[in-house]
C-alpha atoms as a PDB file:
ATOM      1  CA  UNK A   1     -28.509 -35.183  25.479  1.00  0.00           C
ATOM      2  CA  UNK A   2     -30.967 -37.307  23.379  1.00  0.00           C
ATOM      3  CA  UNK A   3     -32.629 -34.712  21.187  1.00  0.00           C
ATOM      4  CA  UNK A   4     -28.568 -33.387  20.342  1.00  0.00           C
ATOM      5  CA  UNK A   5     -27.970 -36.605  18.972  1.00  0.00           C
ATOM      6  CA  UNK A   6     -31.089 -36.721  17.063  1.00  0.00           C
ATOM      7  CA  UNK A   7     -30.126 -33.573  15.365  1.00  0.00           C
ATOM      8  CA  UNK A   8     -26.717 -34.090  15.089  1.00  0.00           C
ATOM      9  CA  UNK A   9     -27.916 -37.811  13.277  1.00  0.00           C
ATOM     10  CA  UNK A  10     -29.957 -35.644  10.486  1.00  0.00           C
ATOM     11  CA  UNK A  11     -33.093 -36.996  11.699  1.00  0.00           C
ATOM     12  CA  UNK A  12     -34.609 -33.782  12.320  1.00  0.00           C
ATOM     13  CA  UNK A  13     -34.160 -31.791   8.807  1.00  0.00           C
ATOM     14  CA  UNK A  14     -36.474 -28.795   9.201  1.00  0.00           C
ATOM     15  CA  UNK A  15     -34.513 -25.079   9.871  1.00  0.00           C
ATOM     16  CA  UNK A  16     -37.907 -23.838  11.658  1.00  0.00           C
ATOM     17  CA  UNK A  17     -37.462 -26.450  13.889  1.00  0.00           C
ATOM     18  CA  UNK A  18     -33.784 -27.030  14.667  1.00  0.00           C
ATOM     19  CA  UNK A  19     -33.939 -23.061  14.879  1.00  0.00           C
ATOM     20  CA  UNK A  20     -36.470 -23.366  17.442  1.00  0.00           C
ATOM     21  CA  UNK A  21     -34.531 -26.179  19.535  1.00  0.00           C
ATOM     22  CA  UNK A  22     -31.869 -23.749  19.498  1.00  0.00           C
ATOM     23  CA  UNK A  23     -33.853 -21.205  20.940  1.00  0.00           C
ATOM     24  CA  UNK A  24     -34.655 -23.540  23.635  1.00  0.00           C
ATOM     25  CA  UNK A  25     -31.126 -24.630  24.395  1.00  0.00           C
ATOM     26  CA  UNK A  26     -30.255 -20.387  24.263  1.00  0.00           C
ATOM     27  CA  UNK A  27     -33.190 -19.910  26.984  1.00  0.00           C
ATOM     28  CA  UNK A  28     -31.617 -22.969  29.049  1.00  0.00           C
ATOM     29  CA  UNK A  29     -28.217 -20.559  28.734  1.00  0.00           C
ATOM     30  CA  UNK A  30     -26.797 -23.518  26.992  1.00  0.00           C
ATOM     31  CA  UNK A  31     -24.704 -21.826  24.470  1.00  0.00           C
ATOM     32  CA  UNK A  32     -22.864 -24.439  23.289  1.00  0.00           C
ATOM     33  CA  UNK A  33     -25.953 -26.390  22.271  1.00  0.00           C
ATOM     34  CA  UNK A  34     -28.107 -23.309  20.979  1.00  0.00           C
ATOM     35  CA  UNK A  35     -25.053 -22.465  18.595  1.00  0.00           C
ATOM     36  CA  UNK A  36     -24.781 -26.711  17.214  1.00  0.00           C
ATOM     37  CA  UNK A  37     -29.030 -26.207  16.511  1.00  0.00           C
ATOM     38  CA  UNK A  38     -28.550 -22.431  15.138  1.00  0.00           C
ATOM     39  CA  UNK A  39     -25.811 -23.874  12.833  1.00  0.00           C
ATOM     40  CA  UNK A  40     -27.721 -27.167  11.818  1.00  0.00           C
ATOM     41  CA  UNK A  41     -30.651 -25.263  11.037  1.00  0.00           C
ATOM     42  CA  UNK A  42     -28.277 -22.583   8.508  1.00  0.00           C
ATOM     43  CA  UNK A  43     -26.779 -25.813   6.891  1.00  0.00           C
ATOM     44  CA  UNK A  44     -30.507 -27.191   6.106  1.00  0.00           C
ATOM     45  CA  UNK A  45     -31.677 -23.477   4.937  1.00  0.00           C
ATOM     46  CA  UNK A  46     -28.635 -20.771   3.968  1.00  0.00           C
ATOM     47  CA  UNK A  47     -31.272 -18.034   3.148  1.00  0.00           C
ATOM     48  CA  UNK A  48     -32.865 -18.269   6.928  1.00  0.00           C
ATOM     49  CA  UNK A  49     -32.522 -15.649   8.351  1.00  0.00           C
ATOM     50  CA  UNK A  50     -33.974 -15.652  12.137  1.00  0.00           C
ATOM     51  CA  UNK A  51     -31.003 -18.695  12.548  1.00  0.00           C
ATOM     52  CA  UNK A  52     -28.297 -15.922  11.781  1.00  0.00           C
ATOM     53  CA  UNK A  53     -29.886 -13.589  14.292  1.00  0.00           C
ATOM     54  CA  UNK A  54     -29.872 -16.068  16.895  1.00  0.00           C
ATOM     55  CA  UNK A  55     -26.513 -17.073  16.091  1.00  0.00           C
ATOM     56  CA  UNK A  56     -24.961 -14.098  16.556  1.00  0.00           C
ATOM     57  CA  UNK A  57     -26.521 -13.683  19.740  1.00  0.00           C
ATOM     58  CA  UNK A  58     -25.394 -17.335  21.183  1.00  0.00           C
ATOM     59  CA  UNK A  59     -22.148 -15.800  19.437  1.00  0.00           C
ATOM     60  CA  UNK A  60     -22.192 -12.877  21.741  1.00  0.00           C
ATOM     61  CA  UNK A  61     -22.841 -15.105  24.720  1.00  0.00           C
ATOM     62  CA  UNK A  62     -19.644 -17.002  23.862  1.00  0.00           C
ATOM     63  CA  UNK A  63     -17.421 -14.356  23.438  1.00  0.00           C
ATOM     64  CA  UNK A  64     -17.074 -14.429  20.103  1.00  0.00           C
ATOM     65  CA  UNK A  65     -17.622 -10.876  18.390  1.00  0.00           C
ATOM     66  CA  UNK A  66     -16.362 -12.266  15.273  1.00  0.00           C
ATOM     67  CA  UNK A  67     -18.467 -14.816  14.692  1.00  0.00           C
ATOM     68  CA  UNK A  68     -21.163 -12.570  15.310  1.00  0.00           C
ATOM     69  CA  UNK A  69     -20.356 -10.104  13.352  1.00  0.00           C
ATOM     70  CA  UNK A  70     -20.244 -12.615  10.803  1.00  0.00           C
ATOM     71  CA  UNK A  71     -23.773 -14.125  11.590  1.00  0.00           C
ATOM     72  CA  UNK A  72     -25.563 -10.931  11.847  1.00  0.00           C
ATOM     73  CA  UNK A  73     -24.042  -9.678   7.938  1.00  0.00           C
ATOM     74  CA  UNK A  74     -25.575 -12.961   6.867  1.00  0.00           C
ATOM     75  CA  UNK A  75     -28.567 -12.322   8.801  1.00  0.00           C
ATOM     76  CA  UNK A  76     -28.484  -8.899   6.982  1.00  0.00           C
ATOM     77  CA  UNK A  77     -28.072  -9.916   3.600  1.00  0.00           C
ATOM     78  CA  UNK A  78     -31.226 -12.753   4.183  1.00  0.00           C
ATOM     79  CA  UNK A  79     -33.774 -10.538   5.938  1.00  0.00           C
ATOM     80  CA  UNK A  80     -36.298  -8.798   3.795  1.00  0.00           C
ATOM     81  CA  UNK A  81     -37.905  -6.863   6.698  1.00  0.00           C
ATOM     82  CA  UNK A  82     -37.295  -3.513   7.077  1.00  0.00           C
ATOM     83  CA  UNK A  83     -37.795  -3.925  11.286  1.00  0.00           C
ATOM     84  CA  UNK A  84     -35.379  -6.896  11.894  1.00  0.00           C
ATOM     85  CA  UNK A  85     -33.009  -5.491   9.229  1.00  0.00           C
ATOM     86  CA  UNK A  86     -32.831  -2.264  11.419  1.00  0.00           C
ATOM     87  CA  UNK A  87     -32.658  -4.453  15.019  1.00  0.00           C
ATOM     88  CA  UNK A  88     -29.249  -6.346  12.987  1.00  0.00           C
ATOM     89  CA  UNK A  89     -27.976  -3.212  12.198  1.00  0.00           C
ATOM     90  CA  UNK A  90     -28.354  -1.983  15.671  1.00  0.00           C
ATOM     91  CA  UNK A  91     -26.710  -5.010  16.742  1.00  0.00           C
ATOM     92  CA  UNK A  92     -23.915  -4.904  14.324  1.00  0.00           C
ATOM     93  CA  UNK A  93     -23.548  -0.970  15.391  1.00  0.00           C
ATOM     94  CA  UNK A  94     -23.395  -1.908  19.054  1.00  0.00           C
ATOM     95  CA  UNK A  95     -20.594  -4.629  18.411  1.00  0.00           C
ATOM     96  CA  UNK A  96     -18.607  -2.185  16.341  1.00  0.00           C
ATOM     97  CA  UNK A  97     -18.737   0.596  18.801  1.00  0.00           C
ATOM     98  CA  UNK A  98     -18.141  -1.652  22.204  1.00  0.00           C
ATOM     99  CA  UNK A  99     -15.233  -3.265  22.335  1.00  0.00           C
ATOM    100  CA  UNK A 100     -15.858  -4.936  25.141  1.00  0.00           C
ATOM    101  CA  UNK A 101     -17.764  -7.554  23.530  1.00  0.00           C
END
């Protein structure tokens, strides 16, 4: 995949964007893909938040509660609104209390 290699070459350094390629690649239930952009866009911006809550989504897709979990405390610590803070800690409360995920 051409635009993968792009982003995986550092040519595309915005978060807002590799977030957003991600996003594409998570609609296309590419997992794999959405969680390389989610990560790539973290490593260009630590303090974004949105790419943490779309991690740990892609994270739940793949199985991976820990991960998650992991992703959505980051995404908690990062977010300064009060709405998405309380749809991460709904998430985070789900994960805990299913564990079937």
């Amino acid at each position: 995949d051409s635009v993968l290699k792009i982003a995986l070459s550092q040519e595309i350094k915005s978060p807002v964007m590799l977030n957003d390629l991600g996003v594409v690649y998570y609609g296309k239930e590419e997992w794999q893909k959405a969680r390389v952009f989610f990560k790539l866009s973290i490593k260009q911006d630590p303090g974004f938040s949105e790419a943490y809550y779309n991690l740990a989504l892609t994270e739940l897709k793949l199985g991976d509660k820990k991960e998650a979990k992991a992703a959505i405390n980051s995404f908690l610590i990062y977010e300064k609104n009060q709405g998405w803070k309380n749809a991460g800690l709904n998430m985070l409360n789900t994960m805990e209390g299913d564990t079937q995920m």
